[in-house]
C-alpha atoms as a PDB file:
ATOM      1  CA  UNK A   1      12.605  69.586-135.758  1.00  0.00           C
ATOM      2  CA  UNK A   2      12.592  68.282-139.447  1.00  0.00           C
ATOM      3  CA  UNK A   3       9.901  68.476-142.009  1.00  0.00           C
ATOM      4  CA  UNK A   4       7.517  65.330-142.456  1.00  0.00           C
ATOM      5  CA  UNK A   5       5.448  64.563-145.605  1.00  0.00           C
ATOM      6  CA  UNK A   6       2.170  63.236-144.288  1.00  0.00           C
ATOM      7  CA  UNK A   7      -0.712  61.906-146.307  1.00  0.00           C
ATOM      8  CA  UNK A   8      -3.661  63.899-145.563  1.00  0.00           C
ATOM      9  CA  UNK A   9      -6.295  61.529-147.454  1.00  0.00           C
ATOM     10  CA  UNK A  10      -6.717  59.295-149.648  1.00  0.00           C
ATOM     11  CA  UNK A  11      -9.537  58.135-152.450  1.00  0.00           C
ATOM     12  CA  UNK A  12      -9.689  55.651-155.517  1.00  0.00           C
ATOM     13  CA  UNK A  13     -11.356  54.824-158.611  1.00  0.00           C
ATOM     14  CA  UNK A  14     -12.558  51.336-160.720  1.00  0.00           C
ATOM     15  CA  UNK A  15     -14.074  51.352-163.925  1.00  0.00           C
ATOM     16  CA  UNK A  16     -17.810  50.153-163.854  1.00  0.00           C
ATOM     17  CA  UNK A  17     -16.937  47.084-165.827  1.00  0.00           C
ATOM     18  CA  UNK A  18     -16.090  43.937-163.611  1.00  0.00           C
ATOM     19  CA  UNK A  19     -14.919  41.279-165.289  1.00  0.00           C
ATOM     20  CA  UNK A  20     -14.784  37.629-163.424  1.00  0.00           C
ATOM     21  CA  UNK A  21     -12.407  34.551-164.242  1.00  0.00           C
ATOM     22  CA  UNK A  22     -15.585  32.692-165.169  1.00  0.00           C
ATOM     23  CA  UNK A  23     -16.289  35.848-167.842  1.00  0.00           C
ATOM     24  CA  UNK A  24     -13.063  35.718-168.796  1.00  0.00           C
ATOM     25  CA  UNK A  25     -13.365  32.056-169.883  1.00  0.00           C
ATOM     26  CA  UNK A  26     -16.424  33.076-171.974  1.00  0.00           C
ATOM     27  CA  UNK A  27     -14.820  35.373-173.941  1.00  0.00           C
ATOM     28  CA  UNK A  28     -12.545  32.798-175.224  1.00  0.00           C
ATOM     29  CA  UNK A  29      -9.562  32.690-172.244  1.00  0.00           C
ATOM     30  CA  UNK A  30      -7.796  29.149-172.242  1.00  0.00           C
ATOM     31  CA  UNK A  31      -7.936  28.793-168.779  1.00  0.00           C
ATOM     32  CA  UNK A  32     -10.459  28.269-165.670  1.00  0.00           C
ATOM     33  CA  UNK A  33     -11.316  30.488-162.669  1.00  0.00           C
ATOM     34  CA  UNK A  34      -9.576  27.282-160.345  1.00  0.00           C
ATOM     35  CA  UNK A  35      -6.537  27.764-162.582  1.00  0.00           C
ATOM     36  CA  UNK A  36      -6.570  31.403-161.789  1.00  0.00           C
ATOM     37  CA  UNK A  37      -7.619  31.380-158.296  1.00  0.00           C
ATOM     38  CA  UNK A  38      -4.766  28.889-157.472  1.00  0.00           C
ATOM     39  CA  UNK A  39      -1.909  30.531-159.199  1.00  0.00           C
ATOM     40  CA  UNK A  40      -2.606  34.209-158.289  1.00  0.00           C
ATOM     41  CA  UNK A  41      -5.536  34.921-155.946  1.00  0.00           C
ATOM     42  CA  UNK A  42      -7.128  36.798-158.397  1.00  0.00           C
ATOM     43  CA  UNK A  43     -10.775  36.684-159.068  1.00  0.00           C
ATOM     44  CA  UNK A  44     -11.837  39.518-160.904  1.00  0.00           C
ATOM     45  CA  UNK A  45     -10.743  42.500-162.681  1.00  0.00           C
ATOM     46  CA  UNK A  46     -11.722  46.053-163.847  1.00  0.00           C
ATOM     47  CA  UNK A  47     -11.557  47.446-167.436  1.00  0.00           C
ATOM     48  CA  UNK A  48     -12.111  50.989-168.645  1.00  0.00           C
ATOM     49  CA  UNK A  49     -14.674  51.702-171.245  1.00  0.00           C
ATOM     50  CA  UNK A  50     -13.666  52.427-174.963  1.00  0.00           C
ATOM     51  CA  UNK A  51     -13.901  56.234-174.109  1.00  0.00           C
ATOM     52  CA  UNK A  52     -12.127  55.730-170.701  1.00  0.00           C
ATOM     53  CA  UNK A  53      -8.423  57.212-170.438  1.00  0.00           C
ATOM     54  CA  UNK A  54      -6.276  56.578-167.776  1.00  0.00           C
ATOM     55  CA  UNK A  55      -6.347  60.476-167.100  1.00  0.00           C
ATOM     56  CA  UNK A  56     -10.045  60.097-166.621  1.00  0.00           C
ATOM     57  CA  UNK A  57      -9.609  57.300-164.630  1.00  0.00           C
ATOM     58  CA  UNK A  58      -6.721  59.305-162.321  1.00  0.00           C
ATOM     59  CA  UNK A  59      -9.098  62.337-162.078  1.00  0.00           C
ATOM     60  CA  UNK A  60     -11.877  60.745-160.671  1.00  0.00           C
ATOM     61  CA  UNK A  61      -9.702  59.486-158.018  1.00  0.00           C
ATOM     62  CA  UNK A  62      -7.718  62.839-157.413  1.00  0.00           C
ATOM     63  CA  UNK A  63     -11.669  64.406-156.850  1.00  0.00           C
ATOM     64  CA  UNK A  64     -11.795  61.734-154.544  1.00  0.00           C
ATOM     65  CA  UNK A  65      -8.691  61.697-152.600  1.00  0.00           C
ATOM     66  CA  UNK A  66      -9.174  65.834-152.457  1.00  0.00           C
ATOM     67  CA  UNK A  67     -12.698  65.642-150.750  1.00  0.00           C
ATOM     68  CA  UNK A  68     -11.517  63.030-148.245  1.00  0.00           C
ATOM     69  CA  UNK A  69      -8.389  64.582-147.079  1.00  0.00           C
ATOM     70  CA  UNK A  70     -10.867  68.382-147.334  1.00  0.00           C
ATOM     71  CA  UNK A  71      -8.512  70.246-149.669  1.00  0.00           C
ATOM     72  CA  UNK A  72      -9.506  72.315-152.602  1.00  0.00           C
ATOM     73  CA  UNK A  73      -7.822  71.815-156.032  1.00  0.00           C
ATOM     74  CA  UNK A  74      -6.418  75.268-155.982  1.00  0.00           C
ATOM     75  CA  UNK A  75      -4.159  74.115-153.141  1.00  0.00           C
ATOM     76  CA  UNK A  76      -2.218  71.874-155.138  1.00  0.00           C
ATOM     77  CA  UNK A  77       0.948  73.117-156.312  1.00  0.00           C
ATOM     78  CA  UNK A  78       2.196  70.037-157.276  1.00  0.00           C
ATOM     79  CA  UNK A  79       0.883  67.083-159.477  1.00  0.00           C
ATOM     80  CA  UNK A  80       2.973  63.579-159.562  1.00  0.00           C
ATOM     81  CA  UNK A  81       0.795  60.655-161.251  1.00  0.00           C
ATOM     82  CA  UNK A  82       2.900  57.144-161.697  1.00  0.00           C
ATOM     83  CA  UNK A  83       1.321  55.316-164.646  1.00  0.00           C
ATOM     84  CA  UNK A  84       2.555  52.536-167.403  1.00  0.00           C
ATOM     85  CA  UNK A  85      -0.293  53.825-169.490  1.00  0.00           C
ATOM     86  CA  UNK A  86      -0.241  57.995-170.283  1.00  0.00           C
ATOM     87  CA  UNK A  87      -3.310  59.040-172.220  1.00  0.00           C
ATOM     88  CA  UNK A  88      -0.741  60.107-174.596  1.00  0.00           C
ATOM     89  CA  UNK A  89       2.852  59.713-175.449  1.00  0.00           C
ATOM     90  CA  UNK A  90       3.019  63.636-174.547  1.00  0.00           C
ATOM     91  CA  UNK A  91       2.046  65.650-172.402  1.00  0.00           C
ATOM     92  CA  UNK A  92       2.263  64.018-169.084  1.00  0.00           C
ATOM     93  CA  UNK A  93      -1.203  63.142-167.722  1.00  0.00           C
ATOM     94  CA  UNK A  94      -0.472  64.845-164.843  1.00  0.00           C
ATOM     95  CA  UNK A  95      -0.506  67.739-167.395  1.00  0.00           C
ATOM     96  CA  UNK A  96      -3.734  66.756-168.386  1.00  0.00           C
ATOM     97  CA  UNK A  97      -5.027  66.296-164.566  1.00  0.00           C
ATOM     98  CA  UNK A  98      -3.836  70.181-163.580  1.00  0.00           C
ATOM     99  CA  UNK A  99      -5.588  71.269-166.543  1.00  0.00           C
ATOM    100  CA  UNK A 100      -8.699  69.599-165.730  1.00  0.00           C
ATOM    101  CA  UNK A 101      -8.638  70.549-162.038  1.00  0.00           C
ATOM    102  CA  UNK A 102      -8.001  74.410-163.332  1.00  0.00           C
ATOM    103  CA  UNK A 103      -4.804  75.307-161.834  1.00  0.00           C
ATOM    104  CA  UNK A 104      -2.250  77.767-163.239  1.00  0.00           C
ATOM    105  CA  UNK A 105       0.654  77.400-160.921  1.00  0.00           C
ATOM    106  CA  UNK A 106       2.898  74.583-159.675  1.00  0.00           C
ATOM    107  CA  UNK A 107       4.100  71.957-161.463  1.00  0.00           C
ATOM    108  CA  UNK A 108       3.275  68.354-163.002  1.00  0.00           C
ATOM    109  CA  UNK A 109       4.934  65.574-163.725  1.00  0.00           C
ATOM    110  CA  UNK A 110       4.325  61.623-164.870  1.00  0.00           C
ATOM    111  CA  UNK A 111       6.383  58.810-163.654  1.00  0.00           C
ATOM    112  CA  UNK A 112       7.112  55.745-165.131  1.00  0.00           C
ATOM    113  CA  UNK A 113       8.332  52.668-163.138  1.00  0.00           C
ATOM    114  CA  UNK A 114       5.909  50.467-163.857  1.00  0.00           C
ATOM    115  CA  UNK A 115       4.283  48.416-160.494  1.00  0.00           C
ATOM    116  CA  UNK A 116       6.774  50.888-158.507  1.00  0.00           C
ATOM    117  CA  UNK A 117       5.436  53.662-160.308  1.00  0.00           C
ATOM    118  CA  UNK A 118       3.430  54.765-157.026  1.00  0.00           C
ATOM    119  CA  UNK A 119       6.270  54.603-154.298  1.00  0.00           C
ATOM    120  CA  UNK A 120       8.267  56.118-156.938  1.00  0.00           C
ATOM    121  CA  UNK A 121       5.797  58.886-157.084  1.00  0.00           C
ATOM    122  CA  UNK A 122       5.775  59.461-153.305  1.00  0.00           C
ATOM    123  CA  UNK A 123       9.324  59.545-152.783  1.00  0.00           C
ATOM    124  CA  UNK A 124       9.451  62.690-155.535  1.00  0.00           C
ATOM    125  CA  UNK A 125       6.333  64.470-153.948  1.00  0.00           C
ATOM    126  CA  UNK A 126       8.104  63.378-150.050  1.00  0.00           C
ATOM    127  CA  UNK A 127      11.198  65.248-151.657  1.00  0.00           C
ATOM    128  CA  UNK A 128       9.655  68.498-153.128  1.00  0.00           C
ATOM    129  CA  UNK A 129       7.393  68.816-149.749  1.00  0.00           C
ATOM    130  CA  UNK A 130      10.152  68.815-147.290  1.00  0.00           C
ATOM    131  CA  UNK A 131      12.733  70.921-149.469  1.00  0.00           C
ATOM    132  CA  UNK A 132       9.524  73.231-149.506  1.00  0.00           C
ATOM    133  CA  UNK A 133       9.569  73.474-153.142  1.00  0.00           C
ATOM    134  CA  UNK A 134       6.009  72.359-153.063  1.00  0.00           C
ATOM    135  CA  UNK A 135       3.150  72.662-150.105  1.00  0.00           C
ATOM    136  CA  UNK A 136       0.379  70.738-151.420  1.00  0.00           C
ATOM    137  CA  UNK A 137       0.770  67.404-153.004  1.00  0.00           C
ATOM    138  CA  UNK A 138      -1.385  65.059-155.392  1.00  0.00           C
ATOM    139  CA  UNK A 139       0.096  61.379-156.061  1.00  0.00           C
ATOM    140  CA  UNK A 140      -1.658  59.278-158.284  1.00  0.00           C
ATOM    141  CA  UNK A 141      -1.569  55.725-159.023  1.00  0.00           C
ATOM    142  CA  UNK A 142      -3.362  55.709-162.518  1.00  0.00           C
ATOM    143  CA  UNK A 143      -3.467  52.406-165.179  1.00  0.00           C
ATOM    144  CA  UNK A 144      -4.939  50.884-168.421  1.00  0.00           C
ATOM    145  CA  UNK A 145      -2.920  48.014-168.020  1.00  0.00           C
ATOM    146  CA  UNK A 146      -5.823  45.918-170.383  1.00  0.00           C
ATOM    147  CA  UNK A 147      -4.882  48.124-173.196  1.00  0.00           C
ATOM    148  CA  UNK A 148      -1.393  46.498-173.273  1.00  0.00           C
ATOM    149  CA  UNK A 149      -2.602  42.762-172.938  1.00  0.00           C
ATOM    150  CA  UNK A 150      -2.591  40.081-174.967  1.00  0.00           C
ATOM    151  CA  UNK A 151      -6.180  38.401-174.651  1.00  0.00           C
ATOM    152  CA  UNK A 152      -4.858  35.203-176.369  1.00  0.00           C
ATOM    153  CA  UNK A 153      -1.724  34.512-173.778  1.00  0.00           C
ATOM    154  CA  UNK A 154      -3.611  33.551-170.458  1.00  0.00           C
ATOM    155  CA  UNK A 155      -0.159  33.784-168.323  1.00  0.00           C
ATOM    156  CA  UNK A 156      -0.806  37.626-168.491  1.00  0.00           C
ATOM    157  CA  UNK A 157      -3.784  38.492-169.783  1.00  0.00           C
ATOM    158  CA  UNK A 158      -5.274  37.418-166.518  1.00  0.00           C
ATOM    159  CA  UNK A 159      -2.911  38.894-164.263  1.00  0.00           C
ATOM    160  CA  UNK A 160      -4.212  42.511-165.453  1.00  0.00           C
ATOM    161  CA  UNK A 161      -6.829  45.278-164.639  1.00  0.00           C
ATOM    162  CA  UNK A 162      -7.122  49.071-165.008  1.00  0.00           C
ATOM    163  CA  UNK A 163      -7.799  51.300-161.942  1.00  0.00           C
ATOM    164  CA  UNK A 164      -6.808  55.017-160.019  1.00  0.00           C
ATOM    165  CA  UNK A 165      -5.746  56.494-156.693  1.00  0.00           C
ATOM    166  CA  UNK A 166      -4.537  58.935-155.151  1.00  0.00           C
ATOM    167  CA  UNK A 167      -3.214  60.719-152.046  1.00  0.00           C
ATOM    168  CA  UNK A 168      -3.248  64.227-150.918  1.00  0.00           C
ATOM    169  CA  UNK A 169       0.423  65.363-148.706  1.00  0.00           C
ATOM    170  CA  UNK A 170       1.532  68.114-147.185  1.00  0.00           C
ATOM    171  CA  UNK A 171       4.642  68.991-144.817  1.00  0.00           C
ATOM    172  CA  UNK A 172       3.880  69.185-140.939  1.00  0.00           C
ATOM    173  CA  UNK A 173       6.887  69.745-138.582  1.00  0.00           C
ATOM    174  CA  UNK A 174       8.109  66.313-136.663  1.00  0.00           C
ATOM    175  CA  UNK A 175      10.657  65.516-134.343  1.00  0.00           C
ATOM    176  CA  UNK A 176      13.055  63.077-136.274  1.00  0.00           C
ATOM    177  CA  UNK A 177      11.488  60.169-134.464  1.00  0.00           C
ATOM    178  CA  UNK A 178      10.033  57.063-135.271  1.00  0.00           C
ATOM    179  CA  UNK A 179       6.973  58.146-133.799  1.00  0.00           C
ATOM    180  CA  UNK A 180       6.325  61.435-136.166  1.00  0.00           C
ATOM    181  CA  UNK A 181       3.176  61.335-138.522  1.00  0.00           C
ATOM    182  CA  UNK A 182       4.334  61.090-142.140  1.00  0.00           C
ATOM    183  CA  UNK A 183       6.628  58.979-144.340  1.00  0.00           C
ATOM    184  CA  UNK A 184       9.633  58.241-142.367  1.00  0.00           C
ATOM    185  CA  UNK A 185      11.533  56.988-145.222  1.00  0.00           C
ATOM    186  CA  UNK A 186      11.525  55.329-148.526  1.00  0.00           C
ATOM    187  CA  UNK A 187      13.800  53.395-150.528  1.00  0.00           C
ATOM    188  CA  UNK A 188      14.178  53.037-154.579  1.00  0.00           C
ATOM    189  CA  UNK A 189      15.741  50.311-156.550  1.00  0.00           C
ATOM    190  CA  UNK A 190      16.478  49.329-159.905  1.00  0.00           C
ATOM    191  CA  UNK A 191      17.971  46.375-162.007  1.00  0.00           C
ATOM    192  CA  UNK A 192      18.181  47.197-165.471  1.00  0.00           C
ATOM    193  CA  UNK A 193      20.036  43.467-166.766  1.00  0.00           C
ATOM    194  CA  UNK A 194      16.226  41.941-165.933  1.00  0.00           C
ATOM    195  CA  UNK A 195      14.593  44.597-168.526  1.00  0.00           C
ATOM    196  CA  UNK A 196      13.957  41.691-170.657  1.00  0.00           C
ATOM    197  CA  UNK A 197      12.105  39.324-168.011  1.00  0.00           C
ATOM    198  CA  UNK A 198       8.950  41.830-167.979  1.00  0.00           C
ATOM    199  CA  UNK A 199       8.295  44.117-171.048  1.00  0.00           C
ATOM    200  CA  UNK A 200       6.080  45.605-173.831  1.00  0.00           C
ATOM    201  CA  UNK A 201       7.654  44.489-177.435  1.00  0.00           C
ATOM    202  CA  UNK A 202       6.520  47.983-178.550  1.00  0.00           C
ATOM    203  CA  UNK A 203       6.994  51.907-178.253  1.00  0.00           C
ATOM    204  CA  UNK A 204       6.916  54.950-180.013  1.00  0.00           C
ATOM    205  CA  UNK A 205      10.780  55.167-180.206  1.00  0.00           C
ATOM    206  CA  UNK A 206      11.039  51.713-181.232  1.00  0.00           C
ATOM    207  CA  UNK A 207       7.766  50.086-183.698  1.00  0.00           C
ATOM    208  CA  UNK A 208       5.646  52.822-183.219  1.00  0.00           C
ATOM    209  CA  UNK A 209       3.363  50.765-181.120  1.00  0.00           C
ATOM    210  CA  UNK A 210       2.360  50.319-178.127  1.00  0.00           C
ATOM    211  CA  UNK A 211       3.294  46.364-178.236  1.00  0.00           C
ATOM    212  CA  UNK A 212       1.315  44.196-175.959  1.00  0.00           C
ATOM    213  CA  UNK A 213       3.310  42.215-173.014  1.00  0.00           C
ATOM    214  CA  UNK A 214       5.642  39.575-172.245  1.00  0.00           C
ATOM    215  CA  UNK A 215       6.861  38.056-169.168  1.00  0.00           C
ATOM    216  CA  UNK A 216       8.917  35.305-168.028  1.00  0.00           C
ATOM    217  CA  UNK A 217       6.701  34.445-165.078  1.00  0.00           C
ATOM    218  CA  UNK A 218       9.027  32.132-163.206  1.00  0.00           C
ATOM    219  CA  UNK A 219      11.867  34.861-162.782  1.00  0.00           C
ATOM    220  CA  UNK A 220       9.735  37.682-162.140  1.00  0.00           C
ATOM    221  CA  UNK A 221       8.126  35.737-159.209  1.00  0.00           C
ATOM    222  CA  UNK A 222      11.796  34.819-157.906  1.00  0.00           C
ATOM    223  CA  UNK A 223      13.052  38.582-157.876  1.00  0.00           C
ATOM    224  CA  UNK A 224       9.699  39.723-156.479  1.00  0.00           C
ATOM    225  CA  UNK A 225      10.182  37.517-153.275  1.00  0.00           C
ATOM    226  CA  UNK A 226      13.580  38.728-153.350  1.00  0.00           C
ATOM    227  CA  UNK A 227      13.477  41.850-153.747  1.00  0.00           C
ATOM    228  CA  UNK A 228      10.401  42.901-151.808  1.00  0.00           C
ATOM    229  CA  UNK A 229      11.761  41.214-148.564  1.00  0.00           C
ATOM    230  CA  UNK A 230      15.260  42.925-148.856  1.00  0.00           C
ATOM    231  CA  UNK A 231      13.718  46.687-149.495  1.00  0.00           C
ATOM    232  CA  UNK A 232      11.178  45.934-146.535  1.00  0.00           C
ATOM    233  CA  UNK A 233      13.746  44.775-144.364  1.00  0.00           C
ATOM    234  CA  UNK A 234      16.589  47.892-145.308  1.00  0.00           C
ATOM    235  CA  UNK A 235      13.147  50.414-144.711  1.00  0.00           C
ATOM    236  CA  UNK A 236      13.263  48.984-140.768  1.00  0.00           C
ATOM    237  CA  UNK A 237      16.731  48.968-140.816  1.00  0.00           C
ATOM    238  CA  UNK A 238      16.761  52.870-141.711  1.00  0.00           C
ATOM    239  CA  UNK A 239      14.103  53.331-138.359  1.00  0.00           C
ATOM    240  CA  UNK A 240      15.439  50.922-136.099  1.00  0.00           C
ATOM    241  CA  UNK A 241      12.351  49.327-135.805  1.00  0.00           C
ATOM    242  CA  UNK A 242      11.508  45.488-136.034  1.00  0.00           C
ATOM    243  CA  UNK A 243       9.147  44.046-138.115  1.00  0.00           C
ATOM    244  CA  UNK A 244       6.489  43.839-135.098  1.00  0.00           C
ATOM    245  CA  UNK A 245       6.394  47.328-135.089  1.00  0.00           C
ATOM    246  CA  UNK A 246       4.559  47.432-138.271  1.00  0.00           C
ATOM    247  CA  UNK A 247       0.452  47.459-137.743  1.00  0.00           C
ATOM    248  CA  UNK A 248      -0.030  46.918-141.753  1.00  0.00           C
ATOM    249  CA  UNK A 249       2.341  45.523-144.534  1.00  0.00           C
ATOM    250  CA  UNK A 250       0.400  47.126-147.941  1.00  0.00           C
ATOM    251  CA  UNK A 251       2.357  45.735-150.750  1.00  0.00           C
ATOM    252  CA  UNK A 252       1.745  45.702-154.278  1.00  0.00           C
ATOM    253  CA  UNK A 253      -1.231  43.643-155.429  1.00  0.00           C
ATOM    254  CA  UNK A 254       0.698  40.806-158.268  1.00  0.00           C
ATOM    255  CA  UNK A 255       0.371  37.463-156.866  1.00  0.00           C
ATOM    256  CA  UNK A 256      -1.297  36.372-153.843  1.00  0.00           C
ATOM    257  CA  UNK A 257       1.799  33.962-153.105  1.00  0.00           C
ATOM    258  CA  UNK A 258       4.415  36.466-153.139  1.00  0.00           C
ATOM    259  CA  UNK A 259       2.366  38.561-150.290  1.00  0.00           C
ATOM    260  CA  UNK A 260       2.064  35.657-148.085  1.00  0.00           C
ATOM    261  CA  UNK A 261       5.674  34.499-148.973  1.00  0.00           C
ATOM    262  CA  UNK A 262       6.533  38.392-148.056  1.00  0.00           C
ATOM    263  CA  UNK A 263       4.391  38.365-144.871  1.00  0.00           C
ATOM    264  CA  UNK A 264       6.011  35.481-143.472  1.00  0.00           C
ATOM    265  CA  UNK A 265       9.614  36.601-144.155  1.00  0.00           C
ATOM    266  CA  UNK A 266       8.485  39.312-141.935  1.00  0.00           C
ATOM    267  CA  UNK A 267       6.431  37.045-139.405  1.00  0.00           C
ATOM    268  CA  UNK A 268       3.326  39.150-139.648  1.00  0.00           C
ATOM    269  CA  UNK A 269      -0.007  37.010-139.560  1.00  0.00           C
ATOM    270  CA  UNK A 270      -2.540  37.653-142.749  1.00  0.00           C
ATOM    271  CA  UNK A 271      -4.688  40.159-140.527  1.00  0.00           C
ATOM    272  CA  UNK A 272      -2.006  42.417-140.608  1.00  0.00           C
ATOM    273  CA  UNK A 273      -1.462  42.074-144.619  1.00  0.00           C
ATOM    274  CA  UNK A 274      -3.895  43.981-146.794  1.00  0.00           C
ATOM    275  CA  UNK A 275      -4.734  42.697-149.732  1.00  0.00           C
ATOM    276  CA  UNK A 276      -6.892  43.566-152.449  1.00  0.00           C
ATOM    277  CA  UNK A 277      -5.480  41.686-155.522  1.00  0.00           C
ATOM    278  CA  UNK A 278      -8.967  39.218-155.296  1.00  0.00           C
ATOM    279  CA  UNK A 279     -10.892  42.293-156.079  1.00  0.00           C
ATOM    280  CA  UNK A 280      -9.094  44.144-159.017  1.00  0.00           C
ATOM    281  CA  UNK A 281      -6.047  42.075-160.313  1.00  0.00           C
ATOM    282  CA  UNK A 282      -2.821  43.664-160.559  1.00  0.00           C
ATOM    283  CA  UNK A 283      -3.212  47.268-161.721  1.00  0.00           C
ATOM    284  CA  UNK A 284       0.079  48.469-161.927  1.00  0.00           C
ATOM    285  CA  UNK A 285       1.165  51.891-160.094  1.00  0.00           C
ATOM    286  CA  UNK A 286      -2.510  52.179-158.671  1.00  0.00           C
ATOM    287  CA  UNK A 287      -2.470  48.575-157.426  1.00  0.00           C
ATOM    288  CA  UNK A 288      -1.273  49.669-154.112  1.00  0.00           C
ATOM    289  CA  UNK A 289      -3.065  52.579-153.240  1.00  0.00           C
ATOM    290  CA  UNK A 290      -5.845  51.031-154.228  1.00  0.00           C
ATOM    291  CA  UNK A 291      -5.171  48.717-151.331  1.00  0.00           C
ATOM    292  CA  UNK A 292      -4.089  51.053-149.435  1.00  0.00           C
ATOM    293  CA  UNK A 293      -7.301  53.222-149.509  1.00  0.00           C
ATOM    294  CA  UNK A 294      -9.575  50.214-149.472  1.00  0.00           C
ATOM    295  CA  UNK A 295      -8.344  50.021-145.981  1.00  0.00           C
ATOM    296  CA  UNK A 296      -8.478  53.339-144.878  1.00  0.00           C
ATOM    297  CA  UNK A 297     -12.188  53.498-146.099  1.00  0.00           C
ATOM    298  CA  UNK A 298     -13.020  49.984-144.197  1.00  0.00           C
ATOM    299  CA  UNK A 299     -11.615  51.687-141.043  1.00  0.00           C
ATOM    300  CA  UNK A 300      -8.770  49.206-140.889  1.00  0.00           C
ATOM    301  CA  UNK A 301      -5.865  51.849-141.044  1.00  0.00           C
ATOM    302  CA  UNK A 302      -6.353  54.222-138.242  1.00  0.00           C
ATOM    303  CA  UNK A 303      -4.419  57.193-137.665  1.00  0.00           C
ATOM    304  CA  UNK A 304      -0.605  56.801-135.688  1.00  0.00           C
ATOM    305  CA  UNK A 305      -0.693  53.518-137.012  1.00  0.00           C
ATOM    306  CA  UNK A 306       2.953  52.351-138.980  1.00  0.00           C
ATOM    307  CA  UNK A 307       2.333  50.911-142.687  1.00  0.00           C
ATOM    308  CA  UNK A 308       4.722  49.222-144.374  1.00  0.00           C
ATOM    309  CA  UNK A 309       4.473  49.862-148.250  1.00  0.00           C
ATOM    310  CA  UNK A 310       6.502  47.631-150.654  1.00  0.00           C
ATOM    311  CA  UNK A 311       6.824  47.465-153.782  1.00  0.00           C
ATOM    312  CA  UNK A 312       8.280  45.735-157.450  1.00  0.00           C
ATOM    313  CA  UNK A 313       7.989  46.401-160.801  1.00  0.00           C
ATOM    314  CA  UNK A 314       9.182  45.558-164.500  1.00  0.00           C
ATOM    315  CA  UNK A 315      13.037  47.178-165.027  1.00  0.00           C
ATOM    316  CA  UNK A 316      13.247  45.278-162.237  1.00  0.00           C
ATOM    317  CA  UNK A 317      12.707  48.290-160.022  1.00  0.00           C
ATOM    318  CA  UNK A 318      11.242  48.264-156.264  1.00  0.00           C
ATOM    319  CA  UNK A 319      11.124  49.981-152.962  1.00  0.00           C
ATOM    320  CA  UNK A 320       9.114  50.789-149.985  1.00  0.00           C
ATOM    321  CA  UNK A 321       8.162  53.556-147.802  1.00  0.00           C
ATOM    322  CA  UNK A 322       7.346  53.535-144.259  1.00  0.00           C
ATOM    323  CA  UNK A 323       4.298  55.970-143.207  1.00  0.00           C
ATOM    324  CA  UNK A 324       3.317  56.842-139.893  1.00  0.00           C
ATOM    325  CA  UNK A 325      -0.603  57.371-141.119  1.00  0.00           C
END
C-alpha cells in the first residue's frame, strides 16, 4: 500500500467585471475581436476591481473549494497558493489566506512559476501529504495578471485576465496502481536560457517596479507545443498507460492553437479537451483549475475518471500531473 494525494473538491472565483474583445477595442485596443478570436480563441476576460487583491480573489475560491469538497478551514494544515501576482512583495498570500481563514497551525507558502505555478503547487502539497507532514491541503491558483499589462501593446494585453481556484487534498491509502484515486504522478521542468522570451522588465530587487510584460510570441508558442507534448507524453510513460487511457486532457488555458496542436499530438478528439480560455483569457497559475473546476461543476469530470493536466509557463518552466479524480 502507498499513500495517494487525492483532490477532495474543487471551487473557483472571477471578478464581476467581464471585459469582451469588442470592449476592449473601445477602450482604445489596436486590434479587433476577429483578430483576437483567430489568433488565440479568446473572447473575453475578467479584471479585479481597484480594491480587489489577488488574496481576495484566492480566498473566495478557497471558501469555495472548502464547501464543495465539505471540509472546514480548521482542517487545513497546510496552505500552497501559486500566483505571478502576491498582494505584496512579503508575506506570502498564502500567509494572508491562513490568516483570513483563522488558523494557527500548519504552514503556508506562495509559489512562483508563473502559468506552472498551479502544477507546481500540487506537486509540493502531493509531497507534504504523502510524507505525512501535512493531512489537509489547500492549492490555489490565484492571479492579477491585468495589473502587469501593458494596455497599449495588443500582442499581450489581450492575452490576459485575473481569476482564483482552488483544490482541497488529502492522503487516502492506494495500491500503487494505475487505477488508485489521486495524483499518480507529476513532472516539473525548467529552462532558465528562455528567461528572456517571457518576462516583466521590473521588480523590487531590480527598478523597484513591478514592470509591465514582454514576450516574444513566436518562441513562446514553439516551446509551448514542445514542451507540453514531451511532459504529457513522459507523465504516461511514468504509468504505462497510452494516451487513450486519458478521459480528459486539462491543460493550461494560453492559446487555443497550442491545445488543439497538443490534443492531436496525443490523438484525443476536442470532446475530450477542456477548455475554458474563450471564457477568461489566460490567467496564469489559476488558468487551469479554473478549467479544471468548470468541468467538474458542468458534470463533465466524474469520479475514477484519468485527467491529464499539463502545463507551461515563463522561465520556461512546465509539467503535468496525472489524477485519478
Amino acid at each position: 500500500m502507498i499513500r495517494r494525494s487525492v483532490i477532495l473538491g474543487c471551487g473557483s472565483y472571477l471578478p464581476p467585471q467581464r471585459v469582451t474583445n469588442d470592449d476592449l477595442v473601445k477602450r482604445g485596443v489596436d486590434t479587433s475581436d476577429e483578430w483576437i478570436v483567430q489568433r488565440t480563441g479568446i473572447k473575453a476576460r475578467y479584471l479585479a476591481g481597484p480594491d480587489e487583491t489577488t488574496a481576495d480573489l484566492a480566498m473566495k475560491a478557497a471558501e469555495a473549494a472548502l464547501a464543495n469538497a465539505n471540509i472546514g478551514a480548521d482542517d487545513v494544515d497546510l496552505i500552497v497558493v501559486a500566483t505571478t501576482t502576491p498582494e505584496n512583495t512579503f508575506p506570502s498570500t498564502a500567509a494572508r489566506l491562513q490568516g483570513r481563514l483563522g488558523l494557527t497551525r500548519g504552514f503556508a507558502f506562495d509559489v512562483q512559476a508563473v502559468c506552472s505555478g498551479f502544477v507546481y503547487a500540487l506537486t509540493m502539497a502531493d509531497n507534504f501529504l504523502r510524507l505525512g507532514q501535512a493531512k489537509t491541503a489547500l492549492v490555489i491558483g490565484a492571479e492579477t495578471l491585468s495589473r502587469l499589462v501593458d494596455w497599449n501593446d495588443r500582442g499581450t494585453c489581450v492575452l490576459f485576465g485575473d481569476g482564483a481556484a482552488a483544490v482541497v487534498m488529502q492522503a487516502a491509502e492506494g495500491k500503487g496502481e494505475a487505477s488508485d484515486r489521486g495524483i499518480l504522478s507529476t513532472h516539473l521542468h525548467s529552462d532558465g536560457r528562455y528567461y528572456d522570451k517571457l518576462y516583466t522588465d521590473g521588480g523590487p530587487g531590480s527598478t523597484a517596479t513591478t514592470g509591465v510584460m514582454k514576450m516574444e510570441g513566436r518562441e513562446v508558442y514553439r516551446q509551448a507545443v514542445q514542451r507540453l507534448a514531451e511532459v504529457a507524453d513522459e507523465a504516461l510513460e511514468a504509468n504505462k498507460l497510452p494516451a487513450e487511457a486519458i478521459d480528459w486532457l486539462v491543460p493550461h488555458q494560453a492559446n487555443l492553437r497550442i491545445i488543439d496542436s497538443l490534443a492531436q499530438k496525443l490523438k484525443l478528439p476536442r470532446e475530450r479537451v477542456v477548455m475554458t480560455i474563450h471564457e477568461h483569457s489566460n490567467t496564469g497559475a489559476a488558468s487551469l483549475p479554473l478549467a479544471l473546476c468548470s468541468a467538474v461543476a458542468d458534470g463533465r469530470i466524474k469520479r475514477g475518471q484519468l485527467l491529464l493536466l499539463d502545463v507551461m509557463g515563463a522561465g520556461f518552466t512546465w509539467g503535468a500531473a496525472l489524477v485519478r479524480w
